[in-house]
C-alpha atoms as a PDB file:
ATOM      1  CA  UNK A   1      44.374  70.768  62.820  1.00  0.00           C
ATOM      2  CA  UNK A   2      46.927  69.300  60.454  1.00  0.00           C
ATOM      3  CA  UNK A   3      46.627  66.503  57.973  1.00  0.00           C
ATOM      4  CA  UNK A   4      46.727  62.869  57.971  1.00  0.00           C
ATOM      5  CA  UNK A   5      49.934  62.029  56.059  1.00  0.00           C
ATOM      6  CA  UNK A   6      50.609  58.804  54.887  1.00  0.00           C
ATOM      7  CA  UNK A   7      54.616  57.878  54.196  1.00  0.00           C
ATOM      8  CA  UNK A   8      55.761  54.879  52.456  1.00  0.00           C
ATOM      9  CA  UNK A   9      58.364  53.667  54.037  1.00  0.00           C
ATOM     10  CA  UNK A  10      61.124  51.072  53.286  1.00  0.00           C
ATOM     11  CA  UNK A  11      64.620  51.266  54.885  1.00  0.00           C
ATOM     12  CA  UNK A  12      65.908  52.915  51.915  1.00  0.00           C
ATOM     13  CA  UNK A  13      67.350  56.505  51.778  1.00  0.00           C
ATOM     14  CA  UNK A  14      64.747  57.655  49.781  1.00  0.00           C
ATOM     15  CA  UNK A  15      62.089  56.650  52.590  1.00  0.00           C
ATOM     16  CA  UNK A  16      64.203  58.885  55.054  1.00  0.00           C
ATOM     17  CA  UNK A  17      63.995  61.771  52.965  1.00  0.00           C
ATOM     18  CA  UNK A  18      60.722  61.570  52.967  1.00  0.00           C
ATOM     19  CA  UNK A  19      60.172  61.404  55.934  1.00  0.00           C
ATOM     20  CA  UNK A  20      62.898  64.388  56.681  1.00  0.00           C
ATOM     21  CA  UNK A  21      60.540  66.076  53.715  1.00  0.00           C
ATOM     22  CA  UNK A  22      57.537  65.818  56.227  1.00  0.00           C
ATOM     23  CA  UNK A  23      59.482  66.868  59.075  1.00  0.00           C
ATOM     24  CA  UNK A  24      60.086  69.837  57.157  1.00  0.00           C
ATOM     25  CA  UNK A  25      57.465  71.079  55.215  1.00  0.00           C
ATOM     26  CA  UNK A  26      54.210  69.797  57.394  1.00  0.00           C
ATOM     27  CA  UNK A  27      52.743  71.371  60.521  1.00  0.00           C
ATOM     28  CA  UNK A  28      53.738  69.689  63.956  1.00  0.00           C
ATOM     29  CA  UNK A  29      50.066  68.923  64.913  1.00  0.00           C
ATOM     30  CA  UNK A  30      49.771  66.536  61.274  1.00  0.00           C
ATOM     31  CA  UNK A  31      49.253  62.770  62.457  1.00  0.00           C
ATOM     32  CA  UNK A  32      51.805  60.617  60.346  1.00  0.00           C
ATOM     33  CA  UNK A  33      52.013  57.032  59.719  1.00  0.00           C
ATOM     34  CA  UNK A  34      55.071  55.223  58.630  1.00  0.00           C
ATOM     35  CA  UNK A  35      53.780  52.289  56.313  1.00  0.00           C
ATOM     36  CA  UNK A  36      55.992  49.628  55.244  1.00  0.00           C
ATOM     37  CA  UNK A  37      54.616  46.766  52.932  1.00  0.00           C
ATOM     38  CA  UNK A  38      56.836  43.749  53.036  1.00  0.00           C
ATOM     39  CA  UNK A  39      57.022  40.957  50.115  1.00  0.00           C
ATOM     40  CA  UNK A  40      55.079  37.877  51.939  1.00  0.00           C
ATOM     41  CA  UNK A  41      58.088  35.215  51.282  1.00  0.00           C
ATOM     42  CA  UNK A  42      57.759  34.610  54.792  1.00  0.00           C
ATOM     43  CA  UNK A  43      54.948  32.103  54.115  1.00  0.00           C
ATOM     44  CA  UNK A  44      57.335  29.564  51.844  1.00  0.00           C
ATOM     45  CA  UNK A  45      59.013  28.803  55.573  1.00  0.00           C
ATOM     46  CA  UNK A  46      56.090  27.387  56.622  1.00  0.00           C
ATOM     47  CA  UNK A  47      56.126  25.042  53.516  1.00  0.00           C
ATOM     48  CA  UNK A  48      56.809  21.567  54.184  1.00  0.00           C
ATOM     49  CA  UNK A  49      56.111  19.697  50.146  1.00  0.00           C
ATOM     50  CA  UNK A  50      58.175  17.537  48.630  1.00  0.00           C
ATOM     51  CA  UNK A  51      57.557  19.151  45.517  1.00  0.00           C
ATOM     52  CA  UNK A  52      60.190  21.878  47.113  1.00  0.00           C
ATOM     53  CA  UNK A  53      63.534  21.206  45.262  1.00  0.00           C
ATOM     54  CA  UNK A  54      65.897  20.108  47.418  1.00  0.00           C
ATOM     55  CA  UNK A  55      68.008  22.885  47.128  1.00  0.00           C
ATOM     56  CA  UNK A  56      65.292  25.490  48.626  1.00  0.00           C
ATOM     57  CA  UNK A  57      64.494  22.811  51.813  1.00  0.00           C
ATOM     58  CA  UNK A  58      68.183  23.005  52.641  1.00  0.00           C
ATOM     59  CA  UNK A  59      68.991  26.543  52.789  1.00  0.00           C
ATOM     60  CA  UNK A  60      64.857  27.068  54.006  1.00  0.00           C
ATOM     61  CA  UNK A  61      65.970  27.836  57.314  1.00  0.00           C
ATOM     62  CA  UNK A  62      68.481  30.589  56.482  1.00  0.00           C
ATOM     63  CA  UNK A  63      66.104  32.353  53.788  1.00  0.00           C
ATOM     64  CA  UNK A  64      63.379  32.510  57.035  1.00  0.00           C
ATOM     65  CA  UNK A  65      65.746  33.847  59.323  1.00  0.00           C
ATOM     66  CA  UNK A  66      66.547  36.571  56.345  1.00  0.00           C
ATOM     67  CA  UNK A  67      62.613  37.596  56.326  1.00  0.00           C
ATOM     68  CA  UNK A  68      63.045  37.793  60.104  1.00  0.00           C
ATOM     69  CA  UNK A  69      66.196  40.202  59.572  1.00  0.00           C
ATOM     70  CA  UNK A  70      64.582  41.962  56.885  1.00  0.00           C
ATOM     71  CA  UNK A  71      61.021  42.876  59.652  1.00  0.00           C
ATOM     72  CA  UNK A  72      63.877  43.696  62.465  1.00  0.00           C
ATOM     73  CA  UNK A  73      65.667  46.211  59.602  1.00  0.00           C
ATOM     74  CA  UNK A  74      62.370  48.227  58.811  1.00  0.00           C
ATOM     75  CA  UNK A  75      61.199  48.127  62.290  1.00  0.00           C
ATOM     76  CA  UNK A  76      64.766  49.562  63.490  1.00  0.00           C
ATOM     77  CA  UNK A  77      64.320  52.640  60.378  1.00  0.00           C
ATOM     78  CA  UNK A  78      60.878  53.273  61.351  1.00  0.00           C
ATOM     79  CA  UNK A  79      62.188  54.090  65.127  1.00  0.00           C
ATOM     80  CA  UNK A  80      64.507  56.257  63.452  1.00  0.00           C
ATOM     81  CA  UNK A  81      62.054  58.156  61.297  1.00  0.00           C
ATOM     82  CA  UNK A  82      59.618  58.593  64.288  1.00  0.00           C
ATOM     83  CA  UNK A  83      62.543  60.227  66.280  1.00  0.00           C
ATOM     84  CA  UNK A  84      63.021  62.460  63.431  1.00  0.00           C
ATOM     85  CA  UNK A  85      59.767  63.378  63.504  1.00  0.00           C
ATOM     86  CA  UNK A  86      59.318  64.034  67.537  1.00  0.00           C
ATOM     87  CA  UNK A  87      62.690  65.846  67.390  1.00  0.00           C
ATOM     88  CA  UNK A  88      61.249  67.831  64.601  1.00  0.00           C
ATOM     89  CA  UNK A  89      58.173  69.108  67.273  1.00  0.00           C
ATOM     90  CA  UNK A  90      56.022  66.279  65.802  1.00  0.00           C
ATOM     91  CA  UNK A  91      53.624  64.807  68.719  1.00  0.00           C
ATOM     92  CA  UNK A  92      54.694  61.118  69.455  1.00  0.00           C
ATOM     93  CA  UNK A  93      51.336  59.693  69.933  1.00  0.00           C
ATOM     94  CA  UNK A  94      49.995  60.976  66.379  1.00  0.00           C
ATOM     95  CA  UNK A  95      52.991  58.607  64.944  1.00  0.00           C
ATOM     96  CA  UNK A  96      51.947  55.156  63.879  1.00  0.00           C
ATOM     97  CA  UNK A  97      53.894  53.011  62.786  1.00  0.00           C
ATOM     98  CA  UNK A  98      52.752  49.787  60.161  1.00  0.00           C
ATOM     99  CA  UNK A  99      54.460  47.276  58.715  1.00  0.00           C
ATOM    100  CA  UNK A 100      52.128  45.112  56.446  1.00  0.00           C
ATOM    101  CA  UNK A 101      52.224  41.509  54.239  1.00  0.00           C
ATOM    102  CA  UNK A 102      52.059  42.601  50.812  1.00  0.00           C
ATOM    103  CA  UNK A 103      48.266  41.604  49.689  1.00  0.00           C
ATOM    104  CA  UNK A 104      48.073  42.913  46.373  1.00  0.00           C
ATOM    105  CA  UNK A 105      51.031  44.456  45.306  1.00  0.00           C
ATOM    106  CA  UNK A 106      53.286  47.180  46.981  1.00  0.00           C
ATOM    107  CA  UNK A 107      51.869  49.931  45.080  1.00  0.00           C
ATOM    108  CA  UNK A 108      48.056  49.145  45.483  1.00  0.00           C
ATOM    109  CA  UNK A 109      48.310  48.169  49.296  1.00  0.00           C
ATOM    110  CA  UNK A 110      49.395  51.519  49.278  1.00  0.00           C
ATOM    111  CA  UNK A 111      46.906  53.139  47.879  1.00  0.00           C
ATOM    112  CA  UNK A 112      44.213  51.426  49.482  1.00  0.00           C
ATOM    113  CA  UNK A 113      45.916  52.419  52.403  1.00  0.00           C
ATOM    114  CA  UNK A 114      45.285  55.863  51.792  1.00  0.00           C
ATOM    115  CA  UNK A 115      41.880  55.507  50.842  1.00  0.00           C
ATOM    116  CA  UNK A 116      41.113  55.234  54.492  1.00  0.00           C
ATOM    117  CA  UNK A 117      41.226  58.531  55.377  1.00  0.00           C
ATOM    118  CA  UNK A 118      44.515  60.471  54.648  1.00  0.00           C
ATOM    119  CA  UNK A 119      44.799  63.759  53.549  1.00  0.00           C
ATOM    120  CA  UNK A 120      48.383  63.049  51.367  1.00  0.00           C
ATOM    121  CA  UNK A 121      50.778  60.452  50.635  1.00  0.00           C
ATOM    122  CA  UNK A 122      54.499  60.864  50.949  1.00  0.00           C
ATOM    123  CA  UNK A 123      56.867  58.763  49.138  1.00  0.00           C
ATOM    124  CA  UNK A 124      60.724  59.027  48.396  1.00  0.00           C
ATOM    125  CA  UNK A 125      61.280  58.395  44.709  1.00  0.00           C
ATOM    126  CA  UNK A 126      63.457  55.107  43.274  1.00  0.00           C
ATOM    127  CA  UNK A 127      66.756  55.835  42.281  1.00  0.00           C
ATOM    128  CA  UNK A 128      66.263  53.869  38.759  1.00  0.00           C
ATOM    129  CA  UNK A 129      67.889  54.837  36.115  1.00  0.00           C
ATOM    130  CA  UNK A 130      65.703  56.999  33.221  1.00  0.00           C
ATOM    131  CA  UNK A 131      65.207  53.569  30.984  1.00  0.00           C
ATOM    132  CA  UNK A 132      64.915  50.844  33.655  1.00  0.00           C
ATOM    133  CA  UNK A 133      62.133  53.324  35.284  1.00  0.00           C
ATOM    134  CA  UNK A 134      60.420  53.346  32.067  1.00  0.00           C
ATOM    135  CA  UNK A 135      60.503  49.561  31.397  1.00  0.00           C
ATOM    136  CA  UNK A 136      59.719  48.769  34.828  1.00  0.00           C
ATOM    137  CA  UNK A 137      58.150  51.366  36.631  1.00  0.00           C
ATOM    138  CA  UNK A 138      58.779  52.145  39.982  1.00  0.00           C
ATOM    139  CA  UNK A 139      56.358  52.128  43.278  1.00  0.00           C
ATOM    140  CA  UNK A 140      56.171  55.750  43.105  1.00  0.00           C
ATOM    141  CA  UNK A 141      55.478  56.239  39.700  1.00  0.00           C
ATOM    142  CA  UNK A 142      52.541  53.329  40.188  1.00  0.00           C
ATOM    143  CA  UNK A 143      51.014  54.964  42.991  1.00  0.00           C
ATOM    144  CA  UNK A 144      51.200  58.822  41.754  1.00  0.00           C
ATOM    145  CA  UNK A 145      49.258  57.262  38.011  1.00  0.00           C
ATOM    146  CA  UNK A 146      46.848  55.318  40.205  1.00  0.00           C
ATOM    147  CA  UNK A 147      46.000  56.967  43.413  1.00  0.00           C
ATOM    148  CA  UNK A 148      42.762  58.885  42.532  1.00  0.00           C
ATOM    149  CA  UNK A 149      41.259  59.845  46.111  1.00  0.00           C
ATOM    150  CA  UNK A 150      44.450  61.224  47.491  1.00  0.00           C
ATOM    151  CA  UNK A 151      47.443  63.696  46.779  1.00  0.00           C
ATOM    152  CA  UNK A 152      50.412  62.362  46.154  1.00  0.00           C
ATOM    153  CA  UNK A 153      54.071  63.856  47.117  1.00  0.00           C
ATOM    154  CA  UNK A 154      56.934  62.502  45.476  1.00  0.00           C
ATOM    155  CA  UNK A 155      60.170  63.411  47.623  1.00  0.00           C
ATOM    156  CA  UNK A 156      63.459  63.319  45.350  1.00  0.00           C
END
């Protein structure tokens, strides 16, 4: 039986080498999911205050039909990396795929994804530069320092 793999996925290069990295290097009987954690922006289009500058009510309806754009991007990558992965010999109905409101923050939700019962998680490292990866960080680095319970797999 293979493992449960967990792969962060954006619609970023990186994600798809992941993903190509698991298509790889894990047996074809592994059950993968394809998790996606979106920024939760999405809930200032519901906002109706007048404490809202004007500026931001204007152009409110073009920033919500971005978010909408945004869900429609990663859902259209995800296809993509699940076809890589059945063309690869992986079984279609042990692909999942998840795209989540950020609750915490990208890293953590994550993480405490993974703490419910996966064997590894995959994730395609940032393409920072060496000093703005050390100032900021990157999602990667965050969940690699604080995922105790489960590998980690950093894809370059």
């Amino acid at each position: 039986m293979g493992l449960n793999i967990l792969v962060a996925f954006d619609d970023s290069d990186n994600a798809m080498r992941a993903v190509e990295f698991v298509a790889k290097s894990f047996t074809v009987d592994s059950r993968v999911t394809l998790l996606s954690i979106l920024q939760d922006s999405i809930a200032l289009c519901d906002m109706n205050s007048p404490e809202l500058t004007p500026y931001f009510l204007s152009q409110q309806s073009a920033f919500c039909a971005l978010e909408g754009k945004k869900r429609e991007i990663v859902n259209e990558a995800m296809e993509k990396a699940k076809g890589t992965l059945v063309r690869s010999g992986f079984i279609e109905k042990h692909i999942t795929m998840k795209i989540e409101k950020k609750k915490s923050s990208i890293a953590r939700d994550i993480i405490d994804e993974a703490e419910t019962g996966f064997d590894v998680i995959v994730i395609g490292r940032r393409g920072l530069s060496g000093i703005m990866e050390f100032i900021l960080g990157s999602v990667s680095q965050k969940v690699l320092q604080f995922s105790k319970n489960t590998s980690v797999l950093v894809v370059n």
